[in-house]
Protein backbone atom coordinates (compact mmCIF):
# COMPACT_ATOMS: atom_id res chain seq x y z
CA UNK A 1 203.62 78.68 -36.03
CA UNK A 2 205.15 82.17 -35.31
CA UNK A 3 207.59 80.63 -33.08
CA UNK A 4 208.48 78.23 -35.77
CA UNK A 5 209.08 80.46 -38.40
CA UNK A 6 211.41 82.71 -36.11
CA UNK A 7 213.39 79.60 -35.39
CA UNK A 8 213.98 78.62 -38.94
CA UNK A 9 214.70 82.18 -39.92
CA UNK A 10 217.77 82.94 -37.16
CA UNK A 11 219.34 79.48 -37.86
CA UNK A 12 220.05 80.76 -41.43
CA UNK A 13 223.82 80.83 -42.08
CA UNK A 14 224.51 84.62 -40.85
CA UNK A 15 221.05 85.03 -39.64
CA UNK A 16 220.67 87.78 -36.81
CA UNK A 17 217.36 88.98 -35.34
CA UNK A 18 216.87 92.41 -34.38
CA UNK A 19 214.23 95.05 -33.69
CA UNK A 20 215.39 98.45 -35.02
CA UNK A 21 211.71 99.71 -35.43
CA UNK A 22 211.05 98.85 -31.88
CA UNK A 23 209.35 95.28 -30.06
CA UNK A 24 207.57 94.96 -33.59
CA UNK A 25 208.54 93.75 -35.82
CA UNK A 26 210.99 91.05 -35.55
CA UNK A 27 213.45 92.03 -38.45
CA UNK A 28 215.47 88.85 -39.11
CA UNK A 29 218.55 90.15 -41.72
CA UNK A 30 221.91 88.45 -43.00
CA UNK A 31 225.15 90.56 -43.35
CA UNK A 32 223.37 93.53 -41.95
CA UNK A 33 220.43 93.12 -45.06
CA UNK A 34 216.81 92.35 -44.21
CA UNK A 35 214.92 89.29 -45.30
CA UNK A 36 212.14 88.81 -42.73
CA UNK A 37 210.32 91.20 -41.30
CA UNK A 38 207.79 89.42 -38.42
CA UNK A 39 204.57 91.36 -37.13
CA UNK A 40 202.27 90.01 -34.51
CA UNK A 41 199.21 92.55 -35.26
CA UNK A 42 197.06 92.68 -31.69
CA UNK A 43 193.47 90.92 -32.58
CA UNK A 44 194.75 89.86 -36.25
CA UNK A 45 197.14 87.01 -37.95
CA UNK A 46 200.75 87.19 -37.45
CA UNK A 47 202.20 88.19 -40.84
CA UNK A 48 205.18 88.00 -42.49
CA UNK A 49 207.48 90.33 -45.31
CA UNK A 50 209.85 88.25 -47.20
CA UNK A 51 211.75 89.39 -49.95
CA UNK A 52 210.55 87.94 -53.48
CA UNK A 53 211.74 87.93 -57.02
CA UNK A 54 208.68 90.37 -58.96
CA UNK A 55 207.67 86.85 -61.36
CA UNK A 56 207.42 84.62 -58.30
CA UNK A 57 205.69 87.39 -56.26
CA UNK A 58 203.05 87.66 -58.76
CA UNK A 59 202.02 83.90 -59.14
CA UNK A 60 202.28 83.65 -55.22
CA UNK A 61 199.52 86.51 -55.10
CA UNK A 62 197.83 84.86 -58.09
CA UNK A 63 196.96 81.57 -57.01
CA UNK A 64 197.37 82.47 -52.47
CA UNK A 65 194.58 84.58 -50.90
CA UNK A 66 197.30 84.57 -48.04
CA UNK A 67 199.94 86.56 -50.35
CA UNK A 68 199.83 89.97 -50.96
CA UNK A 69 202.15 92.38 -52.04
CA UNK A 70 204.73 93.82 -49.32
CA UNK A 71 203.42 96.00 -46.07
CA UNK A 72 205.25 99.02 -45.87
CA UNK A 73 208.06 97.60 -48.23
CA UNK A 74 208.60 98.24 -52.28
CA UNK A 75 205.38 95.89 -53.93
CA UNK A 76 207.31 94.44 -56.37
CA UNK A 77 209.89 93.02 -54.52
CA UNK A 78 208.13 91.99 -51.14
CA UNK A 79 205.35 89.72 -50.25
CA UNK A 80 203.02 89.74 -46.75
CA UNK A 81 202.68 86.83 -45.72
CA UNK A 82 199.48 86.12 -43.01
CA UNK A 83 199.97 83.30 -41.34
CA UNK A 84 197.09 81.16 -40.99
CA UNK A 85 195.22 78.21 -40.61
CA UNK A 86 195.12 77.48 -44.54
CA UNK A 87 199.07 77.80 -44.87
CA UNK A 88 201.69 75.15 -44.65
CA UNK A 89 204.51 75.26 -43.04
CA UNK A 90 206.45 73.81 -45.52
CA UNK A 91 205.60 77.19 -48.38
CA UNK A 92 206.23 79.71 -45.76
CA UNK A 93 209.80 77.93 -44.75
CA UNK A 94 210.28 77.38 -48.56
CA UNK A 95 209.54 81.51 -48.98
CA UNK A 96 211.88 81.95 -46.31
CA UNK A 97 214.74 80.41 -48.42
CA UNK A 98 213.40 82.14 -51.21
CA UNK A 99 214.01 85.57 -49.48
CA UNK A 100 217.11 84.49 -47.85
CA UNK A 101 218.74 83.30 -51.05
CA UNK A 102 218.02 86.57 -52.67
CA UNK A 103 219.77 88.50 -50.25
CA UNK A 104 222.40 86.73 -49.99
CA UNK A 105 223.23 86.04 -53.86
CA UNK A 106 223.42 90.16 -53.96
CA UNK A 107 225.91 89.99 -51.32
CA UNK A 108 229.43 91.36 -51.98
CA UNK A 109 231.92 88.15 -52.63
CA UNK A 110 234.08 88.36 -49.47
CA UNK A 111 230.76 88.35 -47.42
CA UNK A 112 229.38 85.12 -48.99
CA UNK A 113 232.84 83.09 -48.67
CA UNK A 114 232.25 84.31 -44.79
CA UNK A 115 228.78 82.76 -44.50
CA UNK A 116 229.87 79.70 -46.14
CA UNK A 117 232.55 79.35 -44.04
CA UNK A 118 229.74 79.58 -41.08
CA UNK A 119 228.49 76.49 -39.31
């Protein structure tokens, strides 16, 4: 499913994937911003940080076992994501848009009329 969720991430109007920290993790950002961060822990679950408004992020960690708040990133506006056999691909894609959506609506205005002008 890693593969999968890369995929859908980088076809993202604007979407580029990069690895500033090194081979991990995959940091998938629009207009220079983060809103994936991909991990592939050795021996564990690949996991995922997607951005998340705080109200959202709390009901995800509420009701998921496989949401908890943000590795390494501020808690209250990130989510880890472990990717597992329990999860559908459908929520994480629909967290994806979530997090991509966020960062985009905080974009300045001559950015956004760019990425809608994308293909």
């Amino acid at each position: 499913m890693k593969n999968k969720i890369i995929e859908y991430c980088i076809k993202k109007k604007g979407a580029t994937k990069e690895y500033p920290f090194g081979f991990d993790p995959i940091v998938i950002k629009v207009a220079g911003k983060m809103f994936a961060l991909i991990f592939e822990d050795k021996g564990q679950n690949p996991y995922i940080n997607l951005k998340c408004d705080p109200l959202i992020a709390d009901n995800l960690r509420e009701q998921h076992d496989y949401v908890s708040p943000g590795y390494h990133m501020n808690k209250k506006h990130w989510n880890t994501i472990t990717i597992g056999s329990t999860l559908l691909e459908s929520d994480v894609f629909a967290m994806i848009d979530h997090s991509y959506d966020l960062v985009v609506q905080k974009l300045p205005k001559r950015l956004k009329a760019s990425l809608s002008e994308m293909k």
